[in-house]
Protein backbone atom coordinates (compact mmCIF):
# COMPACT_ATOMS: atom_id res chain seq x y z
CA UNK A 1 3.92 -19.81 -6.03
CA UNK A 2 5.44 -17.20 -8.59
CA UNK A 3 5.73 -13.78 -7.20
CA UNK A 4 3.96 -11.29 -8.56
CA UNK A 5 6.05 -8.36 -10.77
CA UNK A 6 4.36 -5.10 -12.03
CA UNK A 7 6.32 -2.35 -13.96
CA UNK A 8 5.59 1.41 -13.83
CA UNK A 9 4.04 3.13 -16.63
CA UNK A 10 6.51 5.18 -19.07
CA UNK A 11 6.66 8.48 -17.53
CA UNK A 12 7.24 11.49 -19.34
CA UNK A 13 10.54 13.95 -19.07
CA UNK A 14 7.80 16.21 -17.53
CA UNK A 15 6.42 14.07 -15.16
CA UNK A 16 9.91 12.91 -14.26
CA UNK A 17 11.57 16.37 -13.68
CA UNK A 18 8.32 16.71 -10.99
CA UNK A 19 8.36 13.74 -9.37
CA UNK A 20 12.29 15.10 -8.93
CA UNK A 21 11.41 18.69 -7.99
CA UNK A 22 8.92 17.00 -5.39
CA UNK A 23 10.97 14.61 -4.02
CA UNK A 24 13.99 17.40 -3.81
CA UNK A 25 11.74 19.52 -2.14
CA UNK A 26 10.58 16.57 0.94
CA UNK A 27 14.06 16.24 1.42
CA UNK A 28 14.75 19.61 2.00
CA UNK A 29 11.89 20.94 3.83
CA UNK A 30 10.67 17.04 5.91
CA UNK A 31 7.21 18.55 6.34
CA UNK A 32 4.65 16.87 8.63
CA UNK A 33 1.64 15.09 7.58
CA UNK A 34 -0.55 18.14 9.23
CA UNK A 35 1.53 20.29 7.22
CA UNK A 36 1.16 19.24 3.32
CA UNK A 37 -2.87 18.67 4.16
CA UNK A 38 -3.29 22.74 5.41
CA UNK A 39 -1.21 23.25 2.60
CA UNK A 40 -3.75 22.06 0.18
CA UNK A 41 -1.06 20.36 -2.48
CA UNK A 42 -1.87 16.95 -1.34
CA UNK A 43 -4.75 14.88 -0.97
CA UNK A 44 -6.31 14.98 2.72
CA UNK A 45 -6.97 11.53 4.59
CA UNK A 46 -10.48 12.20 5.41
CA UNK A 47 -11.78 12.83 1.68
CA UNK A 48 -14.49 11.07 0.75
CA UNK A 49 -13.56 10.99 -2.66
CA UNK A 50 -9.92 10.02 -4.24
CA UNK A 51 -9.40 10.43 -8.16
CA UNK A 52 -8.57 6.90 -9.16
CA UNK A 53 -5.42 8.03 -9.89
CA UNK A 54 -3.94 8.70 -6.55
CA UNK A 55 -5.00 5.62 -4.67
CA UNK A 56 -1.44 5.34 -3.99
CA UNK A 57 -0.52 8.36 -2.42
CA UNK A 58 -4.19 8.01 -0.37
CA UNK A 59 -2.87 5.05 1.17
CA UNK A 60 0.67 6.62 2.16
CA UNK A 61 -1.05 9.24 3.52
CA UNK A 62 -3.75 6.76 5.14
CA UNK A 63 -0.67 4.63 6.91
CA UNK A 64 1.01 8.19 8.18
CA UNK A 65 -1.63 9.53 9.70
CA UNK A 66 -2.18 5.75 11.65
CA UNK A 67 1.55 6.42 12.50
CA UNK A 68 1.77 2.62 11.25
CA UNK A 69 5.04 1.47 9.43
CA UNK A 70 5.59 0.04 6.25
CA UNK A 71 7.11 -2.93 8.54
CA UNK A 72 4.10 -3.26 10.80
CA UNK A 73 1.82 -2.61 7.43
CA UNK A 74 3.89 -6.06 6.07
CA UNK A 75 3.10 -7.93 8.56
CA UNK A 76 -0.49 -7.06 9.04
CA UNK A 77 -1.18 -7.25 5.18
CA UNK A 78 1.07 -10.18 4.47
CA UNK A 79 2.26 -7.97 1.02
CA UNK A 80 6.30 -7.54 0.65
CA UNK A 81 7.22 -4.07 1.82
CA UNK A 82 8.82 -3.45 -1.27
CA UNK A 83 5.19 -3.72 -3.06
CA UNK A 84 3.78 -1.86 -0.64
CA UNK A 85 6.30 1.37 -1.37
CA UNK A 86 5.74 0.89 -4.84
CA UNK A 87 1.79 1.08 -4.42
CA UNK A 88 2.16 3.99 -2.32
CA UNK A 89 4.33 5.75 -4.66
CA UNK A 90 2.29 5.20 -7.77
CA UNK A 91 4.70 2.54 -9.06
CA UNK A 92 1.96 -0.08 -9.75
CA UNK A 93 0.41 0.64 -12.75
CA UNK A 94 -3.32 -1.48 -12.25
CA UNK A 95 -3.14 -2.76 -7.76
CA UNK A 96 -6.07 -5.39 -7.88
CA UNK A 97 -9.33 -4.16 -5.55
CA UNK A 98 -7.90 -7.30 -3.92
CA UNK A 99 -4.82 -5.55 -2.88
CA UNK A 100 -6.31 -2.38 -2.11
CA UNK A 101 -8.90 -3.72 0.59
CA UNK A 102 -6.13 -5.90 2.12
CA UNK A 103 -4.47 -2.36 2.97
CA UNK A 104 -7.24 -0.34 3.54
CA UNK A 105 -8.76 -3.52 6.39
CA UNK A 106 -5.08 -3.45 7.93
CA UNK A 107 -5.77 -0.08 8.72
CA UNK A 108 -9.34 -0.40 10.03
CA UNK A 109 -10.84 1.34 6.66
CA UNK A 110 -13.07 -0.13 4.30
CA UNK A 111 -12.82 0.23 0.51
CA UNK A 112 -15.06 1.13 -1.29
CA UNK A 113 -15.80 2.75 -5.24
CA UNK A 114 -18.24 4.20 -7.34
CA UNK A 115 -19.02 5.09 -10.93
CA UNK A 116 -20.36 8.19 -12.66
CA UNK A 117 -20.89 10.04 -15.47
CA UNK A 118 -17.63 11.81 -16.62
CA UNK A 119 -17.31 15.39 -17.40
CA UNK A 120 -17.48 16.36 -20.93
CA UNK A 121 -14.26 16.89 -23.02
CA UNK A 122 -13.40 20.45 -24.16
């Protein structure tokens, strides 16, 4: 069986130079889990709602707060590490529902998703 390859979107030079300033900034500071949720930057792991979006960062945050590994989430989701990092991170531009419940069961969650009515454009 072929494995499966998925690209990142194109980025822009401003969405680059933040995804640099963040990263810089984890580096520096290492904060804890607790600490970037009472911040209220980053999405908290008990939300009931998560923009579409940020699945990816949902799940990181999802996996850290089990204190699981991406080497223990490998081996109980049977996906390459490597495509789990790049879920996390926002690096797969469509993960299947498929993929998504396989991570979310691993770590005793369900999935789940809903539809409604957008907000209107300005």
């Amino acid at each position: 069986m072929a494995k499966r390859v998925t690209r990142a979107g194109a980025r822009t030079a401003e969405q680059l130079e933040r995804d640099q300033a963040v990263h810089e900034r984890f580096s520096r500071e290492r904060p804890t889990l607790e600490r970037l949720i009472a911040s209220g930057e980053f999405l908290d792991p008990h939300a009931t709602e998560v923009p579409a979006d940020s699945v990816g960062a949902f799940l990181k945050l999802m996996r850290l707060k089990s204190q699981v590994t991406l080497d223990q989430m490998e081996r109980k989701t049977n996906i390459d590490k490597s495509t789990l990092s790049r879920l996390e991170n926002g690096l797969t531009e469509n993960p299947t529902v498929a993929t998504i419940r396989r991570y979310a069961g691993a770590l005793g969650k369900e999935f789940t998703f809903s539809f409604r009515d957008q907000k209107p454009k300005k």
